[in-house]
C-alpha atoms as a PDB file:
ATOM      1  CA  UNK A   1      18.039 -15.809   2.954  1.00  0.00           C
ATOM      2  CA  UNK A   2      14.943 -17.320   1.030  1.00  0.00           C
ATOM      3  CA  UNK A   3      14.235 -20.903   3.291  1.00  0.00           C
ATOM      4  CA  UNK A   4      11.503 -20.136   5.341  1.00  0.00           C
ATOM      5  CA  UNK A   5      12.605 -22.006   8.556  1.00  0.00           C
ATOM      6  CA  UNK A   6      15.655 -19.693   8.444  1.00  0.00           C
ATOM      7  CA  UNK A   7      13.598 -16.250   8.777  1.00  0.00           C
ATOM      8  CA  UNK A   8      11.316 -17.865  11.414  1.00  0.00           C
ATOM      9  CA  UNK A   9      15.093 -18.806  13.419  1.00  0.00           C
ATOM     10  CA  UNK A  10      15.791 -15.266  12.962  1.00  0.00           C
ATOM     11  CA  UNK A  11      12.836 -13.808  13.994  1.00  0.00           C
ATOM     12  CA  UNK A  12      12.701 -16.174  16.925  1.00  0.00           C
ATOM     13  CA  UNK A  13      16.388 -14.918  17.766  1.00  0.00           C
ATOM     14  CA  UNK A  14      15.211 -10.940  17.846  1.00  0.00           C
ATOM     15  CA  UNK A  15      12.528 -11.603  19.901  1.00  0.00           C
ATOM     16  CA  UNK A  16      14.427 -14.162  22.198  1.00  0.00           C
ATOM     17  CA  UNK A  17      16.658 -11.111  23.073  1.00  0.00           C
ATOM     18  CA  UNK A  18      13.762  -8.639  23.392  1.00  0.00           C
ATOM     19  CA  UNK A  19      12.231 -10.795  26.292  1.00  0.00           C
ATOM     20  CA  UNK A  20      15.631 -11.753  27.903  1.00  0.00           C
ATOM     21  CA  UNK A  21      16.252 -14.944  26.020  1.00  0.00           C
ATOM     22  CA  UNK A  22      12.452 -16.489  26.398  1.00  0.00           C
ATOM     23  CA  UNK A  23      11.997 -19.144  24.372  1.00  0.00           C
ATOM     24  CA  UNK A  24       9.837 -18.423  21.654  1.00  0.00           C
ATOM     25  CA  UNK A  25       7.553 -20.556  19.688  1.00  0.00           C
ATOM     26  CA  UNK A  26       5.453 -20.263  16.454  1.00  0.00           C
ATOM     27  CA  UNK A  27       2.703 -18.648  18.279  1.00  0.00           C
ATOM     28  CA  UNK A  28       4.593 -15.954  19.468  1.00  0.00           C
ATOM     29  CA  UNK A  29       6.117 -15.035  15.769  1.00  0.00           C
ATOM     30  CA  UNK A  30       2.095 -14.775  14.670  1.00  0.00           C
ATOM     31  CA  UNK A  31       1.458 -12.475  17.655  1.00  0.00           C
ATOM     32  CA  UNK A  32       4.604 -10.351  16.754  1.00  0.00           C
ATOM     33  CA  UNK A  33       4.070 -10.862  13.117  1.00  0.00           C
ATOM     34  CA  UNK A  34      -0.036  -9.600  13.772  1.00  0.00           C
ATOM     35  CA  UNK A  35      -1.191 -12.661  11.862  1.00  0.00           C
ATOM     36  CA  UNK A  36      -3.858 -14.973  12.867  1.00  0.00           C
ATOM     37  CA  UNK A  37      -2.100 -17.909  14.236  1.00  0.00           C
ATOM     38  CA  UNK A  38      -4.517 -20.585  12.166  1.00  0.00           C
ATOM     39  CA  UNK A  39      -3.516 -18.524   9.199  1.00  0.00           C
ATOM     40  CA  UNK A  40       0.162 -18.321  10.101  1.00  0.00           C
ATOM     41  CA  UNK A  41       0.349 -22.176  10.627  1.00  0.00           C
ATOM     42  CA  UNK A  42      -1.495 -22.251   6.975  1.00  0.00           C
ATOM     43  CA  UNK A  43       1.455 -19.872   5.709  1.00  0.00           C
ATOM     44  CA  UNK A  44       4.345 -22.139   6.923  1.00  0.00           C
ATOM     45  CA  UNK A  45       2.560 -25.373   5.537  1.00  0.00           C
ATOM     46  CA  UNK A  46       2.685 -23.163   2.481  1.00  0.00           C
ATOM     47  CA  UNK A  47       5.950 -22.179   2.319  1.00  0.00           C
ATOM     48  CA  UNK A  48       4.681 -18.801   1.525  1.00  0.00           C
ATOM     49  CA  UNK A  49       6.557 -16.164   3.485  1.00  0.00           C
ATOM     50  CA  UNK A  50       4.935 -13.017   4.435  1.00  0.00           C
ATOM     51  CA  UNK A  51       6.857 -10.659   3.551  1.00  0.00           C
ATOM     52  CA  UNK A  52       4.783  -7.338   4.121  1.00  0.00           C
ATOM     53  CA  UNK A  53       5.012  -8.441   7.580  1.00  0.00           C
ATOM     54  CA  UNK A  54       8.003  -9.339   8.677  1.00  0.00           C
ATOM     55  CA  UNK A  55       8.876  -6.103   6.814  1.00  0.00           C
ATOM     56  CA  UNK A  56       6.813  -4.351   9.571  1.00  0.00           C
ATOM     57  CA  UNK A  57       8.228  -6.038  12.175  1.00  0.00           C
ATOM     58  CA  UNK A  58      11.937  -5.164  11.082  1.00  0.00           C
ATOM     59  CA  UNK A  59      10.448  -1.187  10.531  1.00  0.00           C
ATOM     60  CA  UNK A  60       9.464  -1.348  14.194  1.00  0.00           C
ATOM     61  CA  UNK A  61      12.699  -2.270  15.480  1.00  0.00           C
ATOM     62  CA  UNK A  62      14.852  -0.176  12.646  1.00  0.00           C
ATOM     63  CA  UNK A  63      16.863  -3.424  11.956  1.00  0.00           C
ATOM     64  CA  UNK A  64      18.352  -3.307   8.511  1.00  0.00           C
ATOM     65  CA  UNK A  65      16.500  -5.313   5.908  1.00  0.00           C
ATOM     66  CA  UNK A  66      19.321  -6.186   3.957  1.00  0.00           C
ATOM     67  CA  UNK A  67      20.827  -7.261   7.110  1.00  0.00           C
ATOM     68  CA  UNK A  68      17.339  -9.764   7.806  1.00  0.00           C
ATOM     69  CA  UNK A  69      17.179 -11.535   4.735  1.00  0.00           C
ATOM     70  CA  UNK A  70      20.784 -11.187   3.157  1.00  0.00           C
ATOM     71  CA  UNK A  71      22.922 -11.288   5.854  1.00  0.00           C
ATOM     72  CA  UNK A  72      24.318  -7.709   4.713  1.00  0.00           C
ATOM     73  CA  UNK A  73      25.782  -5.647   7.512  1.00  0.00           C
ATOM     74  CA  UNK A  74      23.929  -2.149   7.369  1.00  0.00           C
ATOM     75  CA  UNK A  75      27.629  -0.639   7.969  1.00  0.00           C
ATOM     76  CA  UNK A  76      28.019  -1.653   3.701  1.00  0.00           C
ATOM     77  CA  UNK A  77      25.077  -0.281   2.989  1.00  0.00           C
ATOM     78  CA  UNK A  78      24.915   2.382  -0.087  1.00  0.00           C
ATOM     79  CA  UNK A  79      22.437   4.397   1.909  1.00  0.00           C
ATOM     80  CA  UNK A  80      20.669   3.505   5.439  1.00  0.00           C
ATOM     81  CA  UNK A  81      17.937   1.622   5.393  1.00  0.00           C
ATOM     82  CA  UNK A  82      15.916   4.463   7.572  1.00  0.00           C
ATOM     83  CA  UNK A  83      15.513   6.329   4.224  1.00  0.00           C
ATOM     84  CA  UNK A  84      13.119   4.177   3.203  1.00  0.00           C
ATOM     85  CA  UNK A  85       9.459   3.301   4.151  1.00  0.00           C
ATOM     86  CA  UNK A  86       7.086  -0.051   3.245  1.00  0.00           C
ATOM     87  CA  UNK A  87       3.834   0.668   1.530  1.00  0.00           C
ATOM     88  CA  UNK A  88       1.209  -1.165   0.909  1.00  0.00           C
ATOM     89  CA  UNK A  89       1.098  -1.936  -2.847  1.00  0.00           C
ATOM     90  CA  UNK A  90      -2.711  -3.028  -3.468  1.00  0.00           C
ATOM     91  CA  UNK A  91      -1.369  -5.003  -7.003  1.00  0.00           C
ATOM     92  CA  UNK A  92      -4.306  -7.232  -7.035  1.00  0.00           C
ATOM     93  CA  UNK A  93      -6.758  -3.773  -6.660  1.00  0.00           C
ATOM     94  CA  UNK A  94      -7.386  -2.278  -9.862  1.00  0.00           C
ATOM     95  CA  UNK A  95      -8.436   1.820  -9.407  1.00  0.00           C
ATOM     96  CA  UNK A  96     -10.111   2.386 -12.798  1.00  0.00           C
ATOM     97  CA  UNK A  97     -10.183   5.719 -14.470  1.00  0.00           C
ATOM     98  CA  UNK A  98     -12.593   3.848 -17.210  1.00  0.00           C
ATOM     99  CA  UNK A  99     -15.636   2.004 -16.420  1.00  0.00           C
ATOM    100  CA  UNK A 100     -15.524   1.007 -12.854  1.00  0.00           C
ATOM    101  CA  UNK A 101     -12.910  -1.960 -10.781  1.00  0.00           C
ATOM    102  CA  UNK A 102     -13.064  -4.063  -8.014  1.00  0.00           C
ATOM    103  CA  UNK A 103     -13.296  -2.490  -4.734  1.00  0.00           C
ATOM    104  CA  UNK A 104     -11.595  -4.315  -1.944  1.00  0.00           C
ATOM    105  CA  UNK A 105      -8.363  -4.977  -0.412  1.00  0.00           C
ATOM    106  CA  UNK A 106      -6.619  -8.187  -1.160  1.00  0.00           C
ATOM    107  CA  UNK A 107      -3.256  -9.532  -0.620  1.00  0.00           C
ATOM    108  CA  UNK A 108      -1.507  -6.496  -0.705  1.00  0.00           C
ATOM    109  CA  UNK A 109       2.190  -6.286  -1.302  1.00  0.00           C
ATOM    110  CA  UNK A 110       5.253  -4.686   0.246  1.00  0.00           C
ATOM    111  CA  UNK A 111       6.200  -1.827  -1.843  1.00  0.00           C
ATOM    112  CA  UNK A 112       9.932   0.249  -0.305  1.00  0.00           C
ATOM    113  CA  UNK A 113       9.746   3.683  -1.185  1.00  0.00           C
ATOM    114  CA  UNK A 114      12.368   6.427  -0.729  1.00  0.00           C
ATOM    115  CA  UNK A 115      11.153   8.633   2.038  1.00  0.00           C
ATOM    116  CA  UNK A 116      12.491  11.555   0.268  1.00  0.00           C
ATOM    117  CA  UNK A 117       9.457  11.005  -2.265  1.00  0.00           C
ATOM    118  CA  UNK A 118       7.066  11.312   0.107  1.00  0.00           C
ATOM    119  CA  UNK A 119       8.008  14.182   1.214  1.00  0.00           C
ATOM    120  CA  UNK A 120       8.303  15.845  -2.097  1.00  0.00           C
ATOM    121  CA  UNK A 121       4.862  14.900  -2.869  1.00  0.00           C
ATOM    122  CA  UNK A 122       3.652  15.572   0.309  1.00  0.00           C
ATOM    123  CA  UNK A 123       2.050  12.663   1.741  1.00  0.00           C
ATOM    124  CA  UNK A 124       1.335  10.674   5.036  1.00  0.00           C
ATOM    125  CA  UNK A 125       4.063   7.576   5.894  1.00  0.00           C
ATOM    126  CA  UNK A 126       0.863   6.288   7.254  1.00  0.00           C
ATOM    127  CA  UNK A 127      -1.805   6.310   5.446  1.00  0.00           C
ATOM    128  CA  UNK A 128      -0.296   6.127   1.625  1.00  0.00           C
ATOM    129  CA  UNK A 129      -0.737   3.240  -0.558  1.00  0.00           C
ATOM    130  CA  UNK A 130       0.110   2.224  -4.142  1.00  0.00           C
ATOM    131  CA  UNK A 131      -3.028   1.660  -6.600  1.00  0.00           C
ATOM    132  CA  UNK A 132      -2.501   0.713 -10.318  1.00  0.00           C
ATOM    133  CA  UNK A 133      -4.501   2.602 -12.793  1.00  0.00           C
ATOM    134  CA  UNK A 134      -7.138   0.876 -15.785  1.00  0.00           C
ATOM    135  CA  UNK A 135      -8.425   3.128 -18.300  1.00  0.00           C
ATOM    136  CA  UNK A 136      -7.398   6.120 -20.340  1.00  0.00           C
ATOM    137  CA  UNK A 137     -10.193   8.467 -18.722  1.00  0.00           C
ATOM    138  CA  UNK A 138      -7.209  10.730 -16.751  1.00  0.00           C
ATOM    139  CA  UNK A 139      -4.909  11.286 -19.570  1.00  0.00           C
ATOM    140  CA  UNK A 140      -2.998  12.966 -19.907  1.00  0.00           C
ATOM    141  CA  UNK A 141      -1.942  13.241 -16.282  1.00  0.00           C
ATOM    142  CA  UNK A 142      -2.428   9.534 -15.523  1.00  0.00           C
ATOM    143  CA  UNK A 143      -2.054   7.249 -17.927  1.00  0.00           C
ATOM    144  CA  UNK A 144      -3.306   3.732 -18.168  1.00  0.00           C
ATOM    145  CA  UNK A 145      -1.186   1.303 -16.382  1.00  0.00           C
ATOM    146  CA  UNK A 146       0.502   3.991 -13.676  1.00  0.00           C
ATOM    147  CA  UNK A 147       0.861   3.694 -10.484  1.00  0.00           C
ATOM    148  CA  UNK A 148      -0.664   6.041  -7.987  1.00  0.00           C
ATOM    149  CA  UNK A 149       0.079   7.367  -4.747  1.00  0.00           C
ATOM    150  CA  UNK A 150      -3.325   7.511  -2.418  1.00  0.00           C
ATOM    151  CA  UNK A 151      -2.761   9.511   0.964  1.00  0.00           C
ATOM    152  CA  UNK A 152      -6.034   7.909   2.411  1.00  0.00           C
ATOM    153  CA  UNK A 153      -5.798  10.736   5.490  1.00  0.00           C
ATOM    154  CA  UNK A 154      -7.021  13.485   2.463  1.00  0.00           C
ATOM    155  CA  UNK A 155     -10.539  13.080   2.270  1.00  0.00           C
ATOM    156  CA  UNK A 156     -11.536  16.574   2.087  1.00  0.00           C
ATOM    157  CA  UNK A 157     -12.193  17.346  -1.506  1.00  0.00           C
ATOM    158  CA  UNK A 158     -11.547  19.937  -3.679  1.00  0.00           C
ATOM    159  CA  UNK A 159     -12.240  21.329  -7.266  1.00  0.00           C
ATOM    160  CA  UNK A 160      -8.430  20.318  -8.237  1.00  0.00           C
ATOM    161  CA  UNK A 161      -7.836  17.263  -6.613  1.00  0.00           C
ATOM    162  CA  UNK A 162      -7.855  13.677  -8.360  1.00  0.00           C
ATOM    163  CA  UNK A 163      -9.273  11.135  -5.847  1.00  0.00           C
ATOM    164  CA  UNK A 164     -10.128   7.634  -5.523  1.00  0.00           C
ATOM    165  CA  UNK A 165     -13.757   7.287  -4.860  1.00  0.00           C
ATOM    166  CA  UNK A 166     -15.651   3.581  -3.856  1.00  0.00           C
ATOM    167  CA  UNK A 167     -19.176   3.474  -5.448  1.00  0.00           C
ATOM    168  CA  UNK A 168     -21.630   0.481  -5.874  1.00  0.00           C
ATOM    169  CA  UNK A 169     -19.998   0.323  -9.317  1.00  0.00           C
ATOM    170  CA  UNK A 170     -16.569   0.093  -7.890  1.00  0.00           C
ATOM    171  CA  UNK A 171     -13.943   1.893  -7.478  1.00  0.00           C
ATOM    172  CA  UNK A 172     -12.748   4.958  -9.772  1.00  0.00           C
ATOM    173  CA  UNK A 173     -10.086   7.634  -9.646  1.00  0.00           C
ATOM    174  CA  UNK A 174     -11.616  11.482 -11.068  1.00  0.00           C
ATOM    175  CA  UNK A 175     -12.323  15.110 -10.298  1.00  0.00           C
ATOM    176  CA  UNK A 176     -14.663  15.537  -7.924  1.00  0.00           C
ATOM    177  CA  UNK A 177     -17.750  18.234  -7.928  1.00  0.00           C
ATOM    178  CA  UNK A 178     -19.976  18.553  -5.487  1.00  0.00           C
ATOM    179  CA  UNK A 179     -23.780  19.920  -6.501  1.00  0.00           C
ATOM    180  CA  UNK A 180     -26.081  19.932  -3.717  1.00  0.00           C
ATOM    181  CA  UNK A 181     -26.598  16.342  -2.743  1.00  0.00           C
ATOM    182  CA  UNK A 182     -25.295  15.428  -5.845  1.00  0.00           C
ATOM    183  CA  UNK A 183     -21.212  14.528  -6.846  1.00  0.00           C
ATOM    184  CA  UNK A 184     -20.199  14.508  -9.756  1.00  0.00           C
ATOM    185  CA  UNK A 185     -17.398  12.212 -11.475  1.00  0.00           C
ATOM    186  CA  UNK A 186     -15.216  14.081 -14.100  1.00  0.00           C
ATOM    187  CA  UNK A 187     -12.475  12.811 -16.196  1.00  0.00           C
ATOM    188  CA  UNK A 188      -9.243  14.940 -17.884  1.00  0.00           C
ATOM    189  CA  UNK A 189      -9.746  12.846 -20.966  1.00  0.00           C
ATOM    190  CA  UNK A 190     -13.199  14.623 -22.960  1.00  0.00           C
ATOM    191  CA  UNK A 191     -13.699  11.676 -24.313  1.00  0.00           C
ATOM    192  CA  UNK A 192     -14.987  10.459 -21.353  1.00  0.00           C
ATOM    193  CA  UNK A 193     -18.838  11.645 -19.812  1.00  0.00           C
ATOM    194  CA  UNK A 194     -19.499  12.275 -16.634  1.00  0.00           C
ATOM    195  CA  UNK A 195     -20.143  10.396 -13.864  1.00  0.00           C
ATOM    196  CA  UNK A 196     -23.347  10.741 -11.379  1.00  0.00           C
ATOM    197  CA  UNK A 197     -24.122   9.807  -7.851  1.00  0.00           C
ATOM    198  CA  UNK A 198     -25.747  10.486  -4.740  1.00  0.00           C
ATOM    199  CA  UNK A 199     -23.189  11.840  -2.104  1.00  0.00           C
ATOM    200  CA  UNK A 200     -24.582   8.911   0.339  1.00  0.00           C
ATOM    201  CA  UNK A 201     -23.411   6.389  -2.352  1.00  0.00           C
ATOM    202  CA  UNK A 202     -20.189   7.038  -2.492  1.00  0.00           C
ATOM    203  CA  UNK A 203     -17.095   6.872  -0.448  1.00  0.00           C
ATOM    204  CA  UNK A 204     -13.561   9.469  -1.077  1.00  0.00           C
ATOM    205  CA  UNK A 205     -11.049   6.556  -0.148  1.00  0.00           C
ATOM    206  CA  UNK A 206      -8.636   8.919  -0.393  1.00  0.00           C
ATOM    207  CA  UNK A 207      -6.667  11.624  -2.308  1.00  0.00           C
ATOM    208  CA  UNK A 208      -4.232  11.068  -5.491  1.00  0.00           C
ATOM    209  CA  UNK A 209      -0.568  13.199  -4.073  1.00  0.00           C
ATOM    210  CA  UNK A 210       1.741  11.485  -6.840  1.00  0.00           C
ATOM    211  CA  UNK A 211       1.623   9.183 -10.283  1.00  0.00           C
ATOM    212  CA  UNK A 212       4.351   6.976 -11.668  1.00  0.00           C
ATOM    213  CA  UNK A 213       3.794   7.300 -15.557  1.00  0.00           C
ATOM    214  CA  UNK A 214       3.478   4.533 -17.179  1.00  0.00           C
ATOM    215  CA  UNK A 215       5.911   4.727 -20.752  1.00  0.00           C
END
């Protein structure tokens, strides 16, 4: 299913049933949807679906995504769809392990993950989302152009730990040592110096649980 009127039909369908065949109207979708109705009514003039959440909205309910969009009964399915999770894939949010990114949240993508992975690399359904990596600073265990897992629930640091850390010069992934009212930025690669701040001026966004290498 890719025409947009279509999905809003379906949507207006599941929640039809939910409140004993109510009629529903566009307002309604933006309320279930949790999108500002102004910028919903901008979206549909758009033609630009928003996929992160309607993916949401299906999660909520457990209805089958392949079912939503492809009309694919989840009986056909390989696997069921409750295996799987939606993160938030920050694509247009560079973390650099160079010389400093951009440090804000924009647009972020729907990213379905196997939950199994999670688990294996222990972190929260919640609070993980995907970062890419710029700079050669962490090699060799992250390499430029991998993606990271960031479980923004671990904040607590430690001397091991790779973390993503927002300064005034934007936002970097490193080691992490604390000296007095100091913190210090470190980097695996030794070609790289240190980094120092204040421990007011900076912010642990969260901690690094997994990496998808780059080849």
């Amino acid at each position: 299913m890719r025409n947009y009127n279509e999905i809003l039909e379906k949507i207006k369908d599941i929640l039809s049933q939910e409140l004993g065949n109510k009629k529903i109207f566009d307002k309604d979708i933006s309320i279930a949807l949790n999108i500002n109705y102004n910028n919903f009514r901008k979206q549909k003039a758009r033609n630009s679906i928003p996929y992160y959440e309607i993916m949401s909205f299906l999660a909520k309910r457990n209805i089958s995504i392949n079912w939503f969009f492809f009309n694919q009964l989840p009986e056909s399915l390989i696997e069921n769809t409750s295996n799987y999770i939606i993160l938030k894939y920050q694509k247009n949010v560079i973390g650099s392990a160079g010389g400093g990114a951009i440090n804000y949240e924009i647009n972020p993508e729907p990213l379905i993950i196997d939950k199994q992975l999670l688990d294996h690399i222990n972190c929260s359904y919640k609070y993980t989302e995907v970062l890419q990596v710029f700079g050669e600073s962490m090699e060799p265990d992250i390499k430029d152009g991998s993606l990271i897992f960031v479980d923004k629930s671990k904040k607590e640091i430690d001397n091991k730990g790779i973390y993503v850390i927002n300064t005034k010069d934007g936002l970097y992934i490193k080691l992490i040592k604390v000296n007095n009212d100091k913190v210090i930025l470190k980097s695996n690669n030794p070609n790289f110096s240190d980094l120092i701040y204040n421990i007011s001026d900076m912010n642990v966004i969260g901690k690094v649980c997994g990496v998808l290498i780059r080849k």
